[in-house]
C-alpha atoms as a PDB file:
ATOM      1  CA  UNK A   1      98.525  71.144  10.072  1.00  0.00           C
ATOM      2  CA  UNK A   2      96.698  74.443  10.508  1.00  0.00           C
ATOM      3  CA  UNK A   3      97.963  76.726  13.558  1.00  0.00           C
ATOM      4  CA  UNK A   4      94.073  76.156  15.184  1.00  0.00           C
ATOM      5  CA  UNK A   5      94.742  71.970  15.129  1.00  0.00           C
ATOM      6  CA  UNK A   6      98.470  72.664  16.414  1.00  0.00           C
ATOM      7  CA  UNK A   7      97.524  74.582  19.357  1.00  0.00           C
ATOM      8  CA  UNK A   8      94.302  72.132  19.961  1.00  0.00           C
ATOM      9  CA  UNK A   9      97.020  68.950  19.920  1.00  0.00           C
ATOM     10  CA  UNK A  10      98.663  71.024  22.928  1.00  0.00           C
ATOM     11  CA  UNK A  11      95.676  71.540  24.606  1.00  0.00           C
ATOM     12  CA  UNK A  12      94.605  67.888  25.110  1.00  0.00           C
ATOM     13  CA  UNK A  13      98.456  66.237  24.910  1.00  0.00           C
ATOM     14  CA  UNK A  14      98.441  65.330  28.785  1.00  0.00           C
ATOM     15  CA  UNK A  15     101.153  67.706  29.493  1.00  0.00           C
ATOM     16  CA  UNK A  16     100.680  71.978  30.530  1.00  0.00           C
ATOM     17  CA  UNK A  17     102.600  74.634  28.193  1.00  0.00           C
ATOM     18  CA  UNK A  18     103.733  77.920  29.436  1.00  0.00           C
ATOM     19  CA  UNK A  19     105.295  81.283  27.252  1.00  0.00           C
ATOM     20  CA  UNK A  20     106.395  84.377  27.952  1.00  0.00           C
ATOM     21  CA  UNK A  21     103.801  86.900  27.081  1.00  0.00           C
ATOM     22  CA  UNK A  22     105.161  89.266  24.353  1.00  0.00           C
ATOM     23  CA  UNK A  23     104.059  92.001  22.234  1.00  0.00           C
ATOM     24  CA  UNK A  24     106.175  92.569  18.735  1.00  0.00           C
ATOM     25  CA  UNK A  25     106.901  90.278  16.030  1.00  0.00           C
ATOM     26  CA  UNK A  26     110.675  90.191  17.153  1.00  0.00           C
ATOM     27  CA  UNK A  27     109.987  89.089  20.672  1.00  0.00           C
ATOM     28  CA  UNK A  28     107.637  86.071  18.927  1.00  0.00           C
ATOM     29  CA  UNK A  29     110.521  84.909  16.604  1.00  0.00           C
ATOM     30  CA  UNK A  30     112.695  85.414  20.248  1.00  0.00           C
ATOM     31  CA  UNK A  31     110.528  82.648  22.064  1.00  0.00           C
ATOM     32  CA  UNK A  32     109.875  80.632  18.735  1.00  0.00           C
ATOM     33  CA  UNK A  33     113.817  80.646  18.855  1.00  0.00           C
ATOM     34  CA  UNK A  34     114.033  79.741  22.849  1.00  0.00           C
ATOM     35  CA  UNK A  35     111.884  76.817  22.202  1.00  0.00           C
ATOM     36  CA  UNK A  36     108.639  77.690  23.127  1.00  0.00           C
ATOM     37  CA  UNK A  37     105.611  75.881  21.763  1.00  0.00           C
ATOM     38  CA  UNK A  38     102.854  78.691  21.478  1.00  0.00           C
ATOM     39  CA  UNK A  39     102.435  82.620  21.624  1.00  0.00           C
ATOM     40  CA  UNK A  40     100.663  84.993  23.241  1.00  0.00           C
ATOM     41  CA  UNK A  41      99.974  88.560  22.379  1.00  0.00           C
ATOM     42  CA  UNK A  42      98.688  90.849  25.599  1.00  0.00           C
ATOM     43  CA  UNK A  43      96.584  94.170  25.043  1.00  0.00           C
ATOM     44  CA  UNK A  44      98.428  95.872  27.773  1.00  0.00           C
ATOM     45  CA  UNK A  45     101.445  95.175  25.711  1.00  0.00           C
ATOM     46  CA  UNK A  46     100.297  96.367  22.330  1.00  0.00           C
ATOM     47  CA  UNK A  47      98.108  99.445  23.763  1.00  0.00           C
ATOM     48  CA  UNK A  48     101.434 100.186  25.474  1.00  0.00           C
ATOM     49  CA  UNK A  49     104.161  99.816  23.072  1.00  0.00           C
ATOM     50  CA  UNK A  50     101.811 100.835  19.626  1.00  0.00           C
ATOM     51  CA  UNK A  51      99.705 103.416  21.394  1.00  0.00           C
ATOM     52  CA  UNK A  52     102.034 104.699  24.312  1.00  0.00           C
ATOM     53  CA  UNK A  53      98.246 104.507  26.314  1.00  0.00           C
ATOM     54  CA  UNK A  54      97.272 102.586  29.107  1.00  0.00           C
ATOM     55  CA  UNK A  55      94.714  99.227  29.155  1.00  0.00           C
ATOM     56  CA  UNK A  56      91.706 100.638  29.341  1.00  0.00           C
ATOM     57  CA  UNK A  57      90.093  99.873  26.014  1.00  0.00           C
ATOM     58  CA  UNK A  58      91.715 102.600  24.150  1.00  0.00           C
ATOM     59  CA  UNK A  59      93.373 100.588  21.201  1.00  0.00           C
ATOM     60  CA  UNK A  60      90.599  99.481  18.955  1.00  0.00           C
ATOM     61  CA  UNK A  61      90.353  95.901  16.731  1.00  0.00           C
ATOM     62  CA  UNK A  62      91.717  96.473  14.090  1.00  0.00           C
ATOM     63  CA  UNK A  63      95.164  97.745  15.193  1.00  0.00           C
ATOM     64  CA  UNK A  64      95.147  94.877  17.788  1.00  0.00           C
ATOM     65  CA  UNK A  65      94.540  91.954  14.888  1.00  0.00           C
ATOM     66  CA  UNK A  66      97.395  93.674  12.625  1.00  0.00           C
ATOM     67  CA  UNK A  67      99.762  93.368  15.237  1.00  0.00           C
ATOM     68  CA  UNK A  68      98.651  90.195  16.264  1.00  0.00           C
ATOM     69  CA  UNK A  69      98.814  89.396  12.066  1.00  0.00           C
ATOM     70  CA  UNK A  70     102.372  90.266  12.114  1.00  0.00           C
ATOM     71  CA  UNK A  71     103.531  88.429  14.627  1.00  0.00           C
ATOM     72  CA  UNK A  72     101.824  85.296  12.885  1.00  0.00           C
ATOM     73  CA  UNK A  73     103.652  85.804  10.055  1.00  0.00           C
ATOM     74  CA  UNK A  74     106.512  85.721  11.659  1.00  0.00           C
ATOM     75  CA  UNK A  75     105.990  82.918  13.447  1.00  0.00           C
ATOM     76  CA  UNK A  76     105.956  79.140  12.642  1.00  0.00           C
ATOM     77  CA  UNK A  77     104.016  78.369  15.998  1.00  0.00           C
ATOM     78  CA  UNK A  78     100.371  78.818  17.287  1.00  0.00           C
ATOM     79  CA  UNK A  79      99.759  82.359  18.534  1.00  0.00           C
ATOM     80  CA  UNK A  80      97.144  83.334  20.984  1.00  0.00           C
ATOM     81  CA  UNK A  81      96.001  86.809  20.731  1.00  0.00           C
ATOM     82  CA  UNK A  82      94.044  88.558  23.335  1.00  0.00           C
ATOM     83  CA  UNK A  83      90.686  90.012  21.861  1.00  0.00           C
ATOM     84  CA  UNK A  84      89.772  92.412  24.952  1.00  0.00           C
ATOM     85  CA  UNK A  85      85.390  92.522  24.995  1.00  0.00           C
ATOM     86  CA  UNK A  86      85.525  91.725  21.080  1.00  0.00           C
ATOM     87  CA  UNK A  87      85.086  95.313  20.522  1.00  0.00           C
ATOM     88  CA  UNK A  88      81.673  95.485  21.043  1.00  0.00           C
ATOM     89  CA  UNK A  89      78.660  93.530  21.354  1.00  0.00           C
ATOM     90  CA  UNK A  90      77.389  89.607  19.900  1.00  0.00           C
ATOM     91  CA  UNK A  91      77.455  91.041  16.042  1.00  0.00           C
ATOM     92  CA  UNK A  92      80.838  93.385  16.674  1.00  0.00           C
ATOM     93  CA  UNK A  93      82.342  90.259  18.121  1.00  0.00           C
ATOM     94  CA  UNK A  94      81.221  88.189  14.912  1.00  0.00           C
ATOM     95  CA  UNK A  95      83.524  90.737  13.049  1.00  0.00           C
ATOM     96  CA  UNK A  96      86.507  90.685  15.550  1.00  0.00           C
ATOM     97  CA  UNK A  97      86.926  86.624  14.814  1.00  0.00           C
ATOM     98  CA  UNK A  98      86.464  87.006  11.478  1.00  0.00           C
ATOM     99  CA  UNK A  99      89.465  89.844  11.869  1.00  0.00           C
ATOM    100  CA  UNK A 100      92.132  87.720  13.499  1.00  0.00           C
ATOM    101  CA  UNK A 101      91.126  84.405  11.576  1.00  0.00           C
ATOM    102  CA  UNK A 102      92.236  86.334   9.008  1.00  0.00           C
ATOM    103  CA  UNK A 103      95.548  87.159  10.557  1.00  0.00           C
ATOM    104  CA  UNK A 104      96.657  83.784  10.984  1.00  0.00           C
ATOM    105  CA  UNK A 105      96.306  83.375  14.195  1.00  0.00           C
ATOM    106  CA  UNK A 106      95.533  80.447  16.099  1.00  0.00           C
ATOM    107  CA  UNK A 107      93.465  81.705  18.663  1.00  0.00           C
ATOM    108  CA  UNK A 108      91.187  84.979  20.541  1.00  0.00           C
ATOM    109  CA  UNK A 109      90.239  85.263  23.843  1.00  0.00           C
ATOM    110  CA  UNK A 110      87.396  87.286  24.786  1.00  0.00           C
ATOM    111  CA  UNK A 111      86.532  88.908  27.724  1.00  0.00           C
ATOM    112  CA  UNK A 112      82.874  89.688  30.182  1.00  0.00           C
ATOM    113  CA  UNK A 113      83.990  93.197  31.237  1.00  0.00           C
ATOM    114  CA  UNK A 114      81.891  96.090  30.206  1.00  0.00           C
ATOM    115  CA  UNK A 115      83.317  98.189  27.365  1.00  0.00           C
ATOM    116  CA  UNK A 116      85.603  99.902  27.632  1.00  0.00           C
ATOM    117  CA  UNK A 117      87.624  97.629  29.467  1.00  0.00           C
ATOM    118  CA  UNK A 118      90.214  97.838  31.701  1.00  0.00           C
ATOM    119  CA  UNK A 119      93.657  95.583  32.702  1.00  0.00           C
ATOM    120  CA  UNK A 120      92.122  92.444  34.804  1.00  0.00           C
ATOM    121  CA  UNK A 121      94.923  93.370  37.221  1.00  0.00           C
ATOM    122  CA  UNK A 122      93.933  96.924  38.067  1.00  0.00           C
ATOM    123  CA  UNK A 123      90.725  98.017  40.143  1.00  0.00           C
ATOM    124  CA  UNK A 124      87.738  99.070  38.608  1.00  0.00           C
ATOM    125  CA  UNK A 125      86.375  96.146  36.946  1.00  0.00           C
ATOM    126  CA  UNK A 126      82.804  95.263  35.832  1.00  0.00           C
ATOM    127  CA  UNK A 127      81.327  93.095  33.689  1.00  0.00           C
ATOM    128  CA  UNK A 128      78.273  92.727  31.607  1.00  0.00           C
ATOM    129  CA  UNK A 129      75.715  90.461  32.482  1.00  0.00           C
ATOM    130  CA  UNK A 130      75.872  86.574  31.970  1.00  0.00           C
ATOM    131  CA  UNK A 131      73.323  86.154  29.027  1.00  0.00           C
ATOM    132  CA  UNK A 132      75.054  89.101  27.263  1.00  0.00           C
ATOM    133  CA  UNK A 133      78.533  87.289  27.569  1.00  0.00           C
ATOM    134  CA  UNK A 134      77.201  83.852  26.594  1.00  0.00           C
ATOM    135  CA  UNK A 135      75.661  85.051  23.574  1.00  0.00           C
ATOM    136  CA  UNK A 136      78.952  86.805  22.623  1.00  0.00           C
ATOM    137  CA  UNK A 137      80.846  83.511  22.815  1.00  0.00           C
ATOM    138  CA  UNK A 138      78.077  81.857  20.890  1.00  0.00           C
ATOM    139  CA  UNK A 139      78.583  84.552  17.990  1.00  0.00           C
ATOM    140  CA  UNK A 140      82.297  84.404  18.378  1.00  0.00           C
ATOM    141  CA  UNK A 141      81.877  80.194  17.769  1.00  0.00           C
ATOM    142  CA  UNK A 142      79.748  80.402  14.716  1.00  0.00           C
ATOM    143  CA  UNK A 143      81.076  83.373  13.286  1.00  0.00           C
ATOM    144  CA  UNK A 144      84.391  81.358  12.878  1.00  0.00           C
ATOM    145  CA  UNK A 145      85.315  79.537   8.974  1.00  0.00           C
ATOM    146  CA  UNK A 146      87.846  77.276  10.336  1.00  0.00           C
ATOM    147  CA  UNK A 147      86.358  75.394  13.244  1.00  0.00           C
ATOM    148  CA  UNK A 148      89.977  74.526  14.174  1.00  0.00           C
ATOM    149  CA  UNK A 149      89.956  77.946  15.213  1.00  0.00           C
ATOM    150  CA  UNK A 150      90.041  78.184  18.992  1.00  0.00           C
ATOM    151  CA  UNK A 151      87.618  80.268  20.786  1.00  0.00           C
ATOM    152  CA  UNK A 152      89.011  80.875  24.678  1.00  0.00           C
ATOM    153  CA  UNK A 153      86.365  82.839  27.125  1.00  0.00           C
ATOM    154  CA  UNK A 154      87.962  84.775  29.775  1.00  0.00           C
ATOM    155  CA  UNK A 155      85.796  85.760  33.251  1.00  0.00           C
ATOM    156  CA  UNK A 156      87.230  88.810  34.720  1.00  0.00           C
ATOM    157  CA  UNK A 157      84.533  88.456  37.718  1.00  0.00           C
ATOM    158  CA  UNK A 158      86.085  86.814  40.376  1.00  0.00           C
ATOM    159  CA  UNK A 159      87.488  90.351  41.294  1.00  0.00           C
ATOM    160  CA  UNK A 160      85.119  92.534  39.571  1.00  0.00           C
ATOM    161  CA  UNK A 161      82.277  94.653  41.082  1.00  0.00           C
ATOM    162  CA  UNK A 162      79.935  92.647  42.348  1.00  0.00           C
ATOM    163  CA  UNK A 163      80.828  89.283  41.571  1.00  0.00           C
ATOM    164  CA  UNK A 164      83.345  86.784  43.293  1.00  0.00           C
ATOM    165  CA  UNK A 165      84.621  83.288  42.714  1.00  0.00           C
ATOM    166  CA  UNK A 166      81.039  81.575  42.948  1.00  0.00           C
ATOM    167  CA  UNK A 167      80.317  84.159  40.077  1.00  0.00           C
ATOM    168  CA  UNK A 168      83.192  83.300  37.999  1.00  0.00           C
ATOM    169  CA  UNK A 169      82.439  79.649  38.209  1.00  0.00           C
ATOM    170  CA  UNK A 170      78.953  80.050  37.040  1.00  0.00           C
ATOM    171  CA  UNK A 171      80.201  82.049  34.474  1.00  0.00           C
ATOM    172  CA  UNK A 172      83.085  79.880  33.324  1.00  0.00           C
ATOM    173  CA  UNK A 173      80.217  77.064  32.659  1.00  0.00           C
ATOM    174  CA  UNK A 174      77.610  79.260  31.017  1.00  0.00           C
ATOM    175  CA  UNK A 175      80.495  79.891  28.373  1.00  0.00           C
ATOM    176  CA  UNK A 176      81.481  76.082  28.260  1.00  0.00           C
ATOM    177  CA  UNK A 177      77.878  75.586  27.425  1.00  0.00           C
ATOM    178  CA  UNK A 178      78.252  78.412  24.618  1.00  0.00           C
ATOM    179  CA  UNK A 179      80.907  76.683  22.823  1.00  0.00           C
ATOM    180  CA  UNK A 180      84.070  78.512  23.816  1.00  0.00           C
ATOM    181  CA  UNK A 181      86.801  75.534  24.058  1.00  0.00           C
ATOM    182  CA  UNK A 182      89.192  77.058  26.863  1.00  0.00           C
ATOM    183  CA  UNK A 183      88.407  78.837  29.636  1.00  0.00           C
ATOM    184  CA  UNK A 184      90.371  81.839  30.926  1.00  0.00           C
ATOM    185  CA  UNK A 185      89.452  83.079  34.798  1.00  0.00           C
ATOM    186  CA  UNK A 186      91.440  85.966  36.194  1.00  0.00           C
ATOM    187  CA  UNK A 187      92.487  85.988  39.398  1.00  0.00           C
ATOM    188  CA  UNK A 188      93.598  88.865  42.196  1.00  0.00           C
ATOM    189  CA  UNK A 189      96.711  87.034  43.711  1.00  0.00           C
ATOM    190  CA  UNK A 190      99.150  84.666  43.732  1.00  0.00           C
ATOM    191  CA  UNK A 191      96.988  82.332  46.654  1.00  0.00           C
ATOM    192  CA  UNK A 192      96.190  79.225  44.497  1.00  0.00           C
ATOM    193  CA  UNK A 193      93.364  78.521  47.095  1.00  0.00           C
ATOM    194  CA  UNK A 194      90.915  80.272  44.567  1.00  0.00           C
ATOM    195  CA  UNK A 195      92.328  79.130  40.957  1.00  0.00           C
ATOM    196  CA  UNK A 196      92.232  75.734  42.841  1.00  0.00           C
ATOM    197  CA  UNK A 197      88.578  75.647  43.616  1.00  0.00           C
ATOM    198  CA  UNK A 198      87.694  76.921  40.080  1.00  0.00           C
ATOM    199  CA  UNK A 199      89.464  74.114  38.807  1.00  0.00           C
ATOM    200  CA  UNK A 200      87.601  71.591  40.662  1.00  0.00           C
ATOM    201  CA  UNK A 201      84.261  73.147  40.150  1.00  0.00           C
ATOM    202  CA  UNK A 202      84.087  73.680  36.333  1.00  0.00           C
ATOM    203  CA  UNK A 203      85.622  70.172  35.905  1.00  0.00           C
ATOM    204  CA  UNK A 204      83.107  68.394  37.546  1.00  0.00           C
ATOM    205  CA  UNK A 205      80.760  69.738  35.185  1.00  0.00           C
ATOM    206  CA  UNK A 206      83.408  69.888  32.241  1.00  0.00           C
ATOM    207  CA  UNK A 207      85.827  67.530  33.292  1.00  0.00           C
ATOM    208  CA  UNK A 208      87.813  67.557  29.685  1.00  0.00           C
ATOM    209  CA  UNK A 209      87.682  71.206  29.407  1.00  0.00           C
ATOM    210  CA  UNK A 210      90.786  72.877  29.132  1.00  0.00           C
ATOM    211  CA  UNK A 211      92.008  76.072  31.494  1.00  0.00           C
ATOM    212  CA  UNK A 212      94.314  78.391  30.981  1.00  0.00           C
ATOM    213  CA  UNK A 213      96.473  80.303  33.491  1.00  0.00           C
ATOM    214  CA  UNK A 214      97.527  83.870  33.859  1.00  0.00           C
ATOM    215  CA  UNK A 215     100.789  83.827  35.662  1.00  0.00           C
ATOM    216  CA  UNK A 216     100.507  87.949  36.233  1.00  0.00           C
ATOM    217  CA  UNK A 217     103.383  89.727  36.689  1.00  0.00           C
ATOM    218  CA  UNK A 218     100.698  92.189  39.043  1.00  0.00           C
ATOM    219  CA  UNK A 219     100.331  89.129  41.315  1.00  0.00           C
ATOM    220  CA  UNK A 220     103.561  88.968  43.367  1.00  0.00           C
ATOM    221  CA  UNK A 221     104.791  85.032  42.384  1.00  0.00           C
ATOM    222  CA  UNK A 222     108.221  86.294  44.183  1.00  0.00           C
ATOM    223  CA  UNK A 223     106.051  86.175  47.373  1.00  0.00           C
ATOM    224  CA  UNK A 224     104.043  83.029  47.179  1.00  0.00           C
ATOM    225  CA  UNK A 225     106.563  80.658  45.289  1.00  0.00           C
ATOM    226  CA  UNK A 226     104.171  79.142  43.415  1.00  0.00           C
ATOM    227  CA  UNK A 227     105.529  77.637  40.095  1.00  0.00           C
ATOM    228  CA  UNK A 228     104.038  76.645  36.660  1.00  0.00           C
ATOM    229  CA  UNK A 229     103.571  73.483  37.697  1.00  0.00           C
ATOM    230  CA  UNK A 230     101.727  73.913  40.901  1.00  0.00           C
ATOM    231  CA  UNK A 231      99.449  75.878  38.637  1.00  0.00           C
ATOM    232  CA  UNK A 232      99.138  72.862  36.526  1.00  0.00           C
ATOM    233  CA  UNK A 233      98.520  70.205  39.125  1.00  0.00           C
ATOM    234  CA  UNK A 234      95.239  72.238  40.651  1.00  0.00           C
ATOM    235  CA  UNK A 235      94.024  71.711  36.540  1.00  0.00           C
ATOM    236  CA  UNK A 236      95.039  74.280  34.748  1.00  0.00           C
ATOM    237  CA  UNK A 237      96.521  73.359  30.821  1.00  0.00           C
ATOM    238  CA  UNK A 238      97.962  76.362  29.235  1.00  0.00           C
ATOM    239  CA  UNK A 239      99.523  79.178  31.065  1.00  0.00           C
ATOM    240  CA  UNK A 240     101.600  83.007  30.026  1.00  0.00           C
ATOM    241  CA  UNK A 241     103.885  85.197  31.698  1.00  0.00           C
ATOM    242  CA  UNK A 242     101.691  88.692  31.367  1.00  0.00           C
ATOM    243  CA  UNK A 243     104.371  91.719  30.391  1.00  0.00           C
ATOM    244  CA  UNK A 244     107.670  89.564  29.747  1.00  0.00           C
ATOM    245  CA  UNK A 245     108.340  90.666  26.386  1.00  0.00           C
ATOM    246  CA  UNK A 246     107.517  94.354  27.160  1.00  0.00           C
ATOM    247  CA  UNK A 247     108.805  94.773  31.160  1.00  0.00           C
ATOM    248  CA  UNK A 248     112.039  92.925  29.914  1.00  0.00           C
ATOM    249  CA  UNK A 249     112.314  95.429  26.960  1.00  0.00           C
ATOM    250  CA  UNK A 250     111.633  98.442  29.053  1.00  0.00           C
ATOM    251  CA  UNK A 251     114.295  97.369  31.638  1.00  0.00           C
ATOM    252  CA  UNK A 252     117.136  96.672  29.039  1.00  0.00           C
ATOM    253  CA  UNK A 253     116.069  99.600  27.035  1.00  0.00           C
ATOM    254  CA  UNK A 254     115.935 101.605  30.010  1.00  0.00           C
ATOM    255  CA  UNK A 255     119.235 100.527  31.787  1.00  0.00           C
ATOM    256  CA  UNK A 256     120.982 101.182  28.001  1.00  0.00           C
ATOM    257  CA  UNK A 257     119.622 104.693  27.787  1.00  0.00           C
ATOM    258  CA  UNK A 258     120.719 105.159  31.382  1.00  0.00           C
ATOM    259  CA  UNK A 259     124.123 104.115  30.530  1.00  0.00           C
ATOM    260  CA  UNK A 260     124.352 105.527  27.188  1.00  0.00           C
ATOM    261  CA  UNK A 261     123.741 109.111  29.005  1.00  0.00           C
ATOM    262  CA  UNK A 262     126.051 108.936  31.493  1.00  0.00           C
ATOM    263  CA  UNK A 263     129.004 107.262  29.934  1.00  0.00           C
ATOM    264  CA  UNK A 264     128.547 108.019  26.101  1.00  0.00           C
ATOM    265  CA  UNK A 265     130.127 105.727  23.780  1.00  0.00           C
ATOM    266  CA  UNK A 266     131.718 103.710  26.252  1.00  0.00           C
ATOM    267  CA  UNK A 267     128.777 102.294  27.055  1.00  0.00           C
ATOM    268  CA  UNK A 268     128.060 101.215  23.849  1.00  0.00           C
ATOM    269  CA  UNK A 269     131.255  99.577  23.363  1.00  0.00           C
ATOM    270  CA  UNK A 270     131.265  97.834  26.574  1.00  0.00           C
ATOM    271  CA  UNK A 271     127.127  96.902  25.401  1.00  0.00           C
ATOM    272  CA  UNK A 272     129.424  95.367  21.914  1.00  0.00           C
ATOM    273  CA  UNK A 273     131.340  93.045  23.830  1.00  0.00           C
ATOM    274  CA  UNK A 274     128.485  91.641  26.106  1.00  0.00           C
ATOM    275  CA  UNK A 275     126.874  90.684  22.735  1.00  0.00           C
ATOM    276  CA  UNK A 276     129.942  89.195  21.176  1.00  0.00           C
ATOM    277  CA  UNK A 277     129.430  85.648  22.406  1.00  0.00           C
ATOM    278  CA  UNK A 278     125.359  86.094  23.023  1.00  0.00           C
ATOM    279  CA  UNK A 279     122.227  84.284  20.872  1.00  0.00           C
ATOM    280  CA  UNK A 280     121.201  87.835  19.833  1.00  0.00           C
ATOM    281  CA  UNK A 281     124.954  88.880  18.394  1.00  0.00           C
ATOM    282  CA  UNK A 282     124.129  88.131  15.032  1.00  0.00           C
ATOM    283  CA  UNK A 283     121.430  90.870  14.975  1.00  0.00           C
ATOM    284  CA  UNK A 284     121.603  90.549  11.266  1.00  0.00           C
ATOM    285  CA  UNK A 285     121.691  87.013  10.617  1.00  0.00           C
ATOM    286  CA  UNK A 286     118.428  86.977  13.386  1.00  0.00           C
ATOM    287  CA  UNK A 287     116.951  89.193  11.118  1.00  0.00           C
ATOM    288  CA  UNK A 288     116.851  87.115   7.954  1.00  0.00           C
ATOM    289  CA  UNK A 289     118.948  88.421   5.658  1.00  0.00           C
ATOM    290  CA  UNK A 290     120.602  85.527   4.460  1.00  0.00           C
ATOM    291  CA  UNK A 291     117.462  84.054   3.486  1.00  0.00           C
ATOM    292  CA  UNK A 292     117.029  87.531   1.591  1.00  0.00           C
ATOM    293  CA  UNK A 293     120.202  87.134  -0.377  1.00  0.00           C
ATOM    294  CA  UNK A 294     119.860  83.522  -1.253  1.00  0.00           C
ATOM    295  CA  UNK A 295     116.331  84.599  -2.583  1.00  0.00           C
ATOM    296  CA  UNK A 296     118.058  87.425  -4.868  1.00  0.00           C
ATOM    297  CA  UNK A 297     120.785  84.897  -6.053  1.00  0.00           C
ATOM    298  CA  UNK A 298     117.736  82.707  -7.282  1.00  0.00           C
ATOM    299  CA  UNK A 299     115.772  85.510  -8.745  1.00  0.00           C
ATOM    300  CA  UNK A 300     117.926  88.644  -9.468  1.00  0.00           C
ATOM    301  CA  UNK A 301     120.404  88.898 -12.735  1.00  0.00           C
ATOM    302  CA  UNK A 302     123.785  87.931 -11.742  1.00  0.00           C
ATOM    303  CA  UNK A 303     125.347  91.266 -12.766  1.00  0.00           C
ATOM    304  CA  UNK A 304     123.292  93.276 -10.822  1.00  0.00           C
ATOM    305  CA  UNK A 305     123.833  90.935  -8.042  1.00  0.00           C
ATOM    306  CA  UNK A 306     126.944  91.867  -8.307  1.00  0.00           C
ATOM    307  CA  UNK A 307     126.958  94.991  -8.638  1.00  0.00           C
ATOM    308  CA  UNK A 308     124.439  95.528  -5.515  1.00  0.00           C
ATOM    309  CA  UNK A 309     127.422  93.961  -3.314  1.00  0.00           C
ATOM    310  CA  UNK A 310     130.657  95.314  -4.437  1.00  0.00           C
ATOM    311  CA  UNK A 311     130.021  98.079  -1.938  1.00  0.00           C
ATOM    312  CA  UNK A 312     130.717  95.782   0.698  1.00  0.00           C
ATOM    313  CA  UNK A 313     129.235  95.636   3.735  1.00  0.00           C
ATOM    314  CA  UNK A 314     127.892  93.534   6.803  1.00  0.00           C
END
């Protein structure tokens, strides 16, 4: 089963899906390992940790769909990758799917903000107008070989300049009526009283359409209590943590740095010991290279074999 037809089976299996959203190939082969059914690669994340730049359309295509190629290939699960504005207009956007299809990943999404963009979490927002976005999704769905290939439409309007939720909704069935085959509203707050009414609107229109959720990390959830599946019963299917994989890294690497400073190696032993016993211990084993070395028993001369190992080692 292609990665497109094993993410569409979770869309429309009766149950909602969550994952942390993540950034590397090692934090994907982390949640693949942790049990989680899907991926999903943030811009933020990659303009951040490739770039060292903020979200606000400075990391281009191509470097996005290599990353998001690397962590497919490392990966035996659906990925997700976020697509920003497609890089460009209807035709640029043809050439953006074609990009990450080629990746191996399972799905885009693609965005109505004006380019460049910025984070759908931080103020300044616009977006380009409606018959400019729906004819991007339409070149994004026939610009696709595999039509297994999930195309996912994301408003960024509800908080943008000049629009609102009545905007968003009209925008979020323009795109259904384009093709796209999940739709992706961004919201300014943890108050489900919005994301509700979305819901209820586009599925009286669409009422098979899937939605999917971002659970910000901008939006304050440690304030409103509301869970994953409060998000799911007001409709939505498919849902992400934005930032886990890279706030999580930046605290631990932070805190270790920290320590590292001020203690010197006895923070690195102490660090040893908290690993002894933990899922990530094995940092070589993780890695894969027993798989390498029962590949170069199959392939490699024995003697040489030999010879590469009598060094010893871990």
């Amino acid at each position: 089963m292609s990665m497109g037809k094993k993410l569409r089976a979770l869309m429309h299996d009766g149950k909602h899906h969550f994952t942390p959203g993540i950034t590397t190939p090692l934090h994907a082969m982390i949640c693949e390992k942790a049990g989680f059914e899907f991926i999903y690669m943030g811009g933020y994340d990659v303009s951040l940790t490739l770039l060292g730049l903020p979200d606000v359309g400075l990391i281009n295509g191509q470097e996005m769909a290599a990353n998001a190629g690397n962590i497919a290939r490392a990966v035996g699960i659906p990925v997700i990758a976020d697509a920003d504005t497609g890089y460009g207009n209807a035709i640029n956007v043809m050439r953006t799917v074609r990009d990450f299809e080629n990746a191996g990943v399972a799905a885009i999404h693609i965005e109505d903000q004006i380019s460049p963009k910025r984070c759908g979490h931080v103020a300044g927002k616009q977006v380009i107008a409606l018959d400019e976005a729906a004819g991007k999704i339409r070149a994004a769905c026939d610009a696709r070989s595999n039509p297994d290939f999930v195309i996912i439409a994301r408003t960024d309007a509800v908080a943008a300049i000049g629009g609102g939720l009545d905007e968003a909704i009209r925008r979020a069935k323009a795109y259904a009526k384009a093709g796209a085959d999940m739709i992706f509203p961004e919201f300014p707050n943890s108050d489900l009283a919005m994301p509700k009414r979305f819901a209820e609107e586009v599925h009286k229109e669409f009422p098979n359409l899937p939605l999917y959720f971002n659970y910000s990390s901008n939006l304050k959830w440690h304030e409103s209590g509301a869970t994953f599946d409060d998000v799911a019963a007001i409709g939505f299917k498919m849902m992400h943590v934005s930032l886990a994989g890279l706030r999580t890294s930046m605290q631990g690497m932070f805190d270790y740095a920290a320590d590292l400073k001020a203690r010197g190696a006895v923070a690195e032993i102490e660090y040893e010991k908290r690993l002894l016993n933990h899922p990530m211990g094995p940092c070589n084993a993780f890695a894969g290279f027993p798989k390498i070395m029962a590949l170069e028993e199959k392939y490699l001369p024995a003697d040489e074999l030999k010879k590469k190992y009598q060094a010893g080692g871990h």
